[in-house]
N, C-alpha and C. Protein backbone atom coordinates (compact mmCIF):
# COMPACT_ATOMS: atom_id res chain seq x y z
N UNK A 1 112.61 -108.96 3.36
CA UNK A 1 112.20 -108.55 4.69
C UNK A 1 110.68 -108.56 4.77
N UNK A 2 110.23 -109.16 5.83
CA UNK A 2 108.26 -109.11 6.10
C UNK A 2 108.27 -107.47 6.87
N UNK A 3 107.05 -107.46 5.89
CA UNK A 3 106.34 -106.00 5.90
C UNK A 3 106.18 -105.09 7.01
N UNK A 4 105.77 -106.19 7.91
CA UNK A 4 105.34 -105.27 9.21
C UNK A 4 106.67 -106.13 10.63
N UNK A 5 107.31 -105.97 10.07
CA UNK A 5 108.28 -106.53 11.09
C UNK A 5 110.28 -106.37 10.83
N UNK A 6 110.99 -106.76 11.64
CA UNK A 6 112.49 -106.24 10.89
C UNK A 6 112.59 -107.50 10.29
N UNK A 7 111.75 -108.66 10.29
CA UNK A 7 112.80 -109.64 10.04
C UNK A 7 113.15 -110.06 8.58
N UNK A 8 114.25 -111.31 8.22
CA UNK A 8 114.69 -110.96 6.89
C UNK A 8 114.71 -112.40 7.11
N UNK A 9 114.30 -112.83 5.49
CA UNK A 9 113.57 -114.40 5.06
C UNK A 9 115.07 -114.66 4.13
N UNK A 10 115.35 -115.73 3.48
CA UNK A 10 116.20 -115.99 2.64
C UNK A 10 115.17 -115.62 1.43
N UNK A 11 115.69 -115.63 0.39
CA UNK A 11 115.18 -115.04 -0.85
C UNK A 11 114.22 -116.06 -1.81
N UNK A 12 115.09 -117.43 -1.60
CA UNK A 12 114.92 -118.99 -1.98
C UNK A 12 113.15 -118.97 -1.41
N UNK A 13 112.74 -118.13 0.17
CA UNK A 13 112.02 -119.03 0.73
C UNK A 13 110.55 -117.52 0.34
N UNK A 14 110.47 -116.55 -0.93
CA UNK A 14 110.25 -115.79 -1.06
C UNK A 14 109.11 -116.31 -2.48
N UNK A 15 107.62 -116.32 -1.66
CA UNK A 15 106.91 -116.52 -3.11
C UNK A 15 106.78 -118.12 -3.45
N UNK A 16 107.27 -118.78 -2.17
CA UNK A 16 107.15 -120.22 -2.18
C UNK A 16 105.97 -120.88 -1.96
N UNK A 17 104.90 -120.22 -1.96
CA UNK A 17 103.71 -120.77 -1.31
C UNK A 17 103.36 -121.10 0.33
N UNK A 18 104.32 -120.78 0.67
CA UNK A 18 104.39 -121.34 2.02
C UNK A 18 104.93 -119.46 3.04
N UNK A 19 104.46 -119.39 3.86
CA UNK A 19 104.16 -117.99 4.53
C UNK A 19 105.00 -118.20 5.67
N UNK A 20 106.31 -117.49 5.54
CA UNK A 20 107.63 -117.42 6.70
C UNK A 20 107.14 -116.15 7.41
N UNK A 21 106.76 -114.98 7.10
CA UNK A 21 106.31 -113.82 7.77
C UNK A 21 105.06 -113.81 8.24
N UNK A 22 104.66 -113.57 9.90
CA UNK A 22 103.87 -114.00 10.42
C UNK A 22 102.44 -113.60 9.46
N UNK A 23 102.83 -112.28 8.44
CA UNK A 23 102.15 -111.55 7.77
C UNK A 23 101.42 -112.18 6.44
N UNK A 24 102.25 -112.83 6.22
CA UNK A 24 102.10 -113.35 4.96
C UNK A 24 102.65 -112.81 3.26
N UNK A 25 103.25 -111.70 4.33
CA UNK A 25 103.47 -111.02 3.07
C UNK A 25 104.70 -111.03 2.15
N UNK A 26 105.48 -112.42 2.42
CA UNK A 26 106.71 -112.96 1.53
C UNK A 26 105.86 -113.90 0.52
N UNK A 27 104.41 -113.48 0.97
CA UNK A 27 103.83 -114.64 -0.38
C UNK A 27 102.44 -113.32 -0.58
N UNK A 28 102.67 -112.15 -0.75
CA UNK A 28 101.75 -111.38 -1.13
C UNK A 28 101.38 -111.31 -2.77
N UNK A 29 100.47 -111.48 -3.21
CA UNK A 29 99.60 -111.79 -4.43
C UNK A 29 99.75 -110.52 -5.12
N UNK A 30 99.70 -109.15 -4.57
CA UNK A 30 99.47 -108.14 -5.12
C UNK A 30 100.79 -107.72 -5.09
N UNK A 31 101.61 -107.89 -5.07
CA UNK A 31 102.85 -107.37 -5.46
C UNK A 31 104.12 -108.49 -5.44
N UNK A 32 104.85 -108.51 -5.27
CA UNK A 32 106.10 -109.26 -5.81
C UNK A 32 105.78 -110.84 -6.64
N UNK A 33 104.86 -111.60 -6.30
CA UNK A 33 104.95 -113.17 -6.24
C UNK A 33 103.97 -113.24 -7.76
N UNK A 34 103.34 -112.35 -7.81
CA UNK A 34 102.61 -112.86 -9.08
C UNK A 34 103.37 -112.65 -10.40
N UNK A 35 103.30 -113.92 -11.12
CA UNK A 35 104.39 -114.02 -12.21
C UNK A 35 105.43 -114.88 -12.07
N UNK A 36 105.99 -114.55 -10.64
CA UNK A 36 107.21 -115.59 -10.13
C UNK A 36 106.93 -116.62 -9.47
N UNK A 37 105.83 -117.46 -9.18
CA UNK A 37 105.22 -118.04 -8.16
C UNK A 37 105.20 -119.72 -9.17
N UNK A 38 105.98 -120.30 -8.64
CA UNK A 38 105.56 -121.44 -9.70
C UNK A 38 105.76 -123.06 -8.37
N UNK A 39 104.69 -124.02 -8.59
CA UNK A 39 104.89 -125.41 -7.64
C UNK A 39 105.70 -126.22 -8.11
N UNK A 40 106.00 -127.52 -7.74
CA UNK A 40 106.83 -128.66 -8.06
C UNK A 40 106.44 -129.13 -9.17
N UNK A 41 107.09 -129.56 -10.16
CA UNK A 41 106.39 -130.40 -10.78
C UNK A 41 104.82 -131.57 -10.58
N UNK A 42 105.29 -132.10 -9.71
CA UNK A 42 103.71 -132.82 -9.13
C UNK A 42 102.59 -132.26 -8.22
N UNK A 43 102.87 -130.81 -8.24
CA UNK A 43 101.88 -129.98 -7.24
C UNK A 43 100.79 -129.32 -8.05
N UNK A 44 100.09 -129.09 -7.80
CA UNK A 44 99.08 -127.99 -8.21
C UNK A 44 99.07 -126.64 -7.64
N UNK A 45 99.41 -125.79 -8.38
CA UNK A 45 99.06 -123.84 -8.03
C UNK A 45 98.23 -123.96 -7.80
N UNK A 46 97.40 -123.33 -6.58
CA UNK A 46 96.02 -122.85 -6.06
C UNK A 46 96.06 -121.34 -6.95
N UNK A 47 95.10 -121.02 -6.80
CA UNK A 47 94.49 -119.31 -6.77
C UNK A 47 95.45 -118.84 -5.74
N UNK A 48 95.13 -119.37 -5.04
CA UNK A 48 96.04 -118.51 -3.94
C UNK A 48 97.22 -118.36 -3.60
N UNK A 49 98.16 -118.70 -4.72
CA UNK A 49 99.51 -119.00 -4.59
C UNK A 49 99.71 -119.91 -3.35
N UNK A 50 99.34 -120.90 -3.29
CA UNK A 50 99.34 -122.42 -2.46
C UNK A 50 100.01 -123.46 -3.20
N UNK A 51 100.28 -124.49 -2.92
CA UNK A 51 101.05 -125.39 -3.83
C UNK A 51 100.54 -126.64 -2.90
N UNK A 52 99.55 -127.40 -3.65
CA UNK A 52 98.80 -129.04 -3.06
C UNK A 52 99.70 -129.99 -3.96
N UNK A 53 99.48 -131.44 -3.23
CA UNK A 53 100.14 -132.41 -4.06
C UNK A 53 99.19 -132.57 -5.35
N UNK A 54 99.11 -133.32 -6.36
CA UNK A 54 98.43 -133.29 -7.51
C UNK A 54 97.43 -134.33 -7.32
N UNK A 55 97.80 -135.32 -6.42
CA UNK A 55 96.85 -135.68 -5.78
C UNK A 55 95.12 -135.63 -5.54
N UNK A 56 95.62 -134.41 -4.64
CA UNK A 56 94.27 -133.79 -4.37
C UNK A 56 93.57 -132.97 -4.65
N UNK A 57 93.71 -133.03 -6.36
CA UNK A 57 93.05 -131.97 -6.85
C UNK A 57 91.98 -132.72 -7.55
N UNK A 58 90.39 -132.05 -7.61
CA UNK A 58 89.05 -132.68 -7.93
C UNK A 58 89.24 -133.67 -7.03
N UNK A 59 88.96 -134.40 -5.94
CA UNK A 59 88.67 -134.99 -5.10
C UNK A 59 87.80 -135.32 -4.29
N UNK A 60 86.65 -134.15 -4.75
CA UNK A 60 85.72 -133.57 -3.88
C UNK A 60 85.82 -132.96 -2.64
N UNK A 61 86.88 -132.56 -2.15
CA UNK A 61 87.20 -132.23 -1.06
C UNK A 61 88.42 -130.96 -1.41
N UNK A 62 87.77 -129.55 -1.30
CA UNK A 62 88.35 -128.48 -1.05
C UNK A 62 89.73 -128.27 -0.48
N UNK A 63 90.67 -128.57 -0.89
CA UNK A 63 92.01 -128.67 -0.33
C UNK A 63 93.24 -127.20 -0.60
N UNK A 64 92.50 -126.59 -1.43
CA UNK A 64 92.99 -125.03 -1.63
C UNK A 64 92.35 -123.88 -0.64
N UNK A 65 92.85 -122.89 -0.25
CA UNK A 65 92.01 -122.08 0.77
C UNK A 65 91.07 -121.20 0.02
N UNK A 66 91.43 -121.59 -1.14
CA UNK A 66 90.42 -120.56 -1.71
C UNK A 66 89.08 -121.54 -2.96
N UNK A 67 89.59 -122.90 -2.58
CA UNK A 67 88.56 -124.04 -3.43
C UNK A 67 88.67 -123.72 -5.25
N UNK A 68 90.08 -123.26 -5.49
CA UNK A 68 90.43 -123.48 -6.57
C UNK A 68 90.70 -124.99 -7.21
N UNK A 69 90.76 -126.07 -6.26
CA UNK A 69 91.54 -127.16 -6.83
C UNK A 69 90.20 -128.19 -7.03
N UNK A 70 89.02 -127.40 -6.93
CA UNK A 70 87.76 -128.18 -7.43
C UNK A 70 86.80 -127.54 -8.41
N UNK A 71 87.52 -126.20 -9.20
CA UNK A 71 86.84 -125.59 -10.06
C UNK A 71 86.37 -126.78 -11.08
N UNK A 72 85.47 -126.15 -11.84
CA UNK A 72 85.12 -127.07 -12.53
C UNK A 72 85.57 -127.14 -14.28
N UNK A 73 86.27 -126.24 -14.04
CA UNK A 73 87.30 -125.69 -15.37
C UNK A 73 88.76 -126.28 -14.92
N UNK A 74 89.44 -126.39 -14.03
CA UNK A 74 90.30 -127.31 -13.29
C UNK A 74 89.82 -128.61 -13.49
N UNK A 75 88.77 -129.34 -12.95
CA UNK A 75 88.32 -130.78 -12.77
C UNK A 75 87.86 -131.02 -14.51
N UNK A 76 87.23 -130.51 -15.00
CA UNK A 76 87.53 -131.40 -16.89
C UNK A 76 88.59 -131.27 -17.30
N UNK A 77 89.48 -130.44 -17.10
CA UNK A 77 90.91 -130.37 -17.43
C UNK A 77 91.93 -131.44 -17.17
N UNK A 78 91.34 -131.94 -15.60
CA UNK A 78 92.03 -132.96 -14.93
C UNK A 78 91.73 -134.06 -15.54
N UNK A 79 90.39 -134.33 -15.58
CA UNK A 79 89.45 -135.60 -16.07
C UNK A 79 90.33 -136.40 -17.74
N UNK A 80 89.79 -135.17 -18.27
CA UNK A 80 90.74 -135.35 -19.63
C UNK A 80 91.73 -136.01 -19.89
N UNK A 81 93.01 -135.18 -18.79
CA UNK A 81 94.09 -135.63 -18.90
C UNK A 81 94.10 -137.18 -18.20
N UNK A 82 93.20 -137.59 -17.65
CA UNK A 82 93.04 -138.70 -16.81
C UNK A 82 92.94 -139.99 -18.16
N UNK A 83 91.81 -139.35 -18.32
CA UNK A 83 90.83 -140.27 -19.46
C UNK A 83 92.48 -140.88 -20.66
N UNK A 84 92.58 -139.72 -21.10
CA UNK A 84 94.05 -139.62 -21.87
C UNK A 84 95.29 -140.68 -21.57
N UNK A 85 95.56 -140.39 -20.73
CA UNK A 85 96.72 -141.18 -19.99
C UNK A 85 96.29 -142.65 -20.17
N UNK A 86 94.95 -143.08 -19.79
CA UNK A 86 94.60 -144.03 -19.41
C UNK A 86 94.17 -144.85 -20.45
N UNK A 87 93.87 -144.19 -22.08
CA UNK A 87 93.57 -144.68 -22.89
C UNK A 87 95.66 -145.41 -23.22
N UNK A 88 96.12 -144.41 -23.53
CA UNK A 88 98.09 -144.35 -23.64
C UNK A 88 98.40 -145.77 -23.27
N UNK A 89 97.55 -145.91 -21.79
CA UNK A 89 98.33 -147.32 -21.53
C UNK A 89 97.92 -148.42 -21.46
């Protein structure tokens, strides 16, 4: 159920990254979702419990709301695995 309202979300759609209660609070950080909060395989977790394609992460272009997906502890991480792959094939 969202916080400030009667209504009732399916459970599936609870902590998905994606905000069904006008509130936001079926994807609240400080209580239920942290821990349980996980993206697709090809997505990237924001900070903000967000879920981007993998895509667009280091891109130069801020695509998390909170500009987690251009940290720079994120982007050598990425690089790496780039460099890596690319040697593989």
């Amino acid at each position: 159920m969202c916080k400030h309202t009667e209504i009732c979300i399916a459970k599936e759609r609870v902590c998905d990254g994606k905000w069904d209660c006008y509130d936001g609070s079926d994807e609240d950080l400080r209580g239920i979702c942290v821990g349980n909060f996980s993206c697709a395989q090809d997505e990237f977790r924001c900070d903000s419990m967000t879920c981007i394609p993998d895509y667009l992460v280091c891109d130069g272009r801020a695509d998390c709301e909170d500009r987690s997906d251009e940290k720079w502890t994120v982007c050598r991480a990425f690089l790496f695995l780039v460099v890596l792959l690319k040697d593989i094939h």
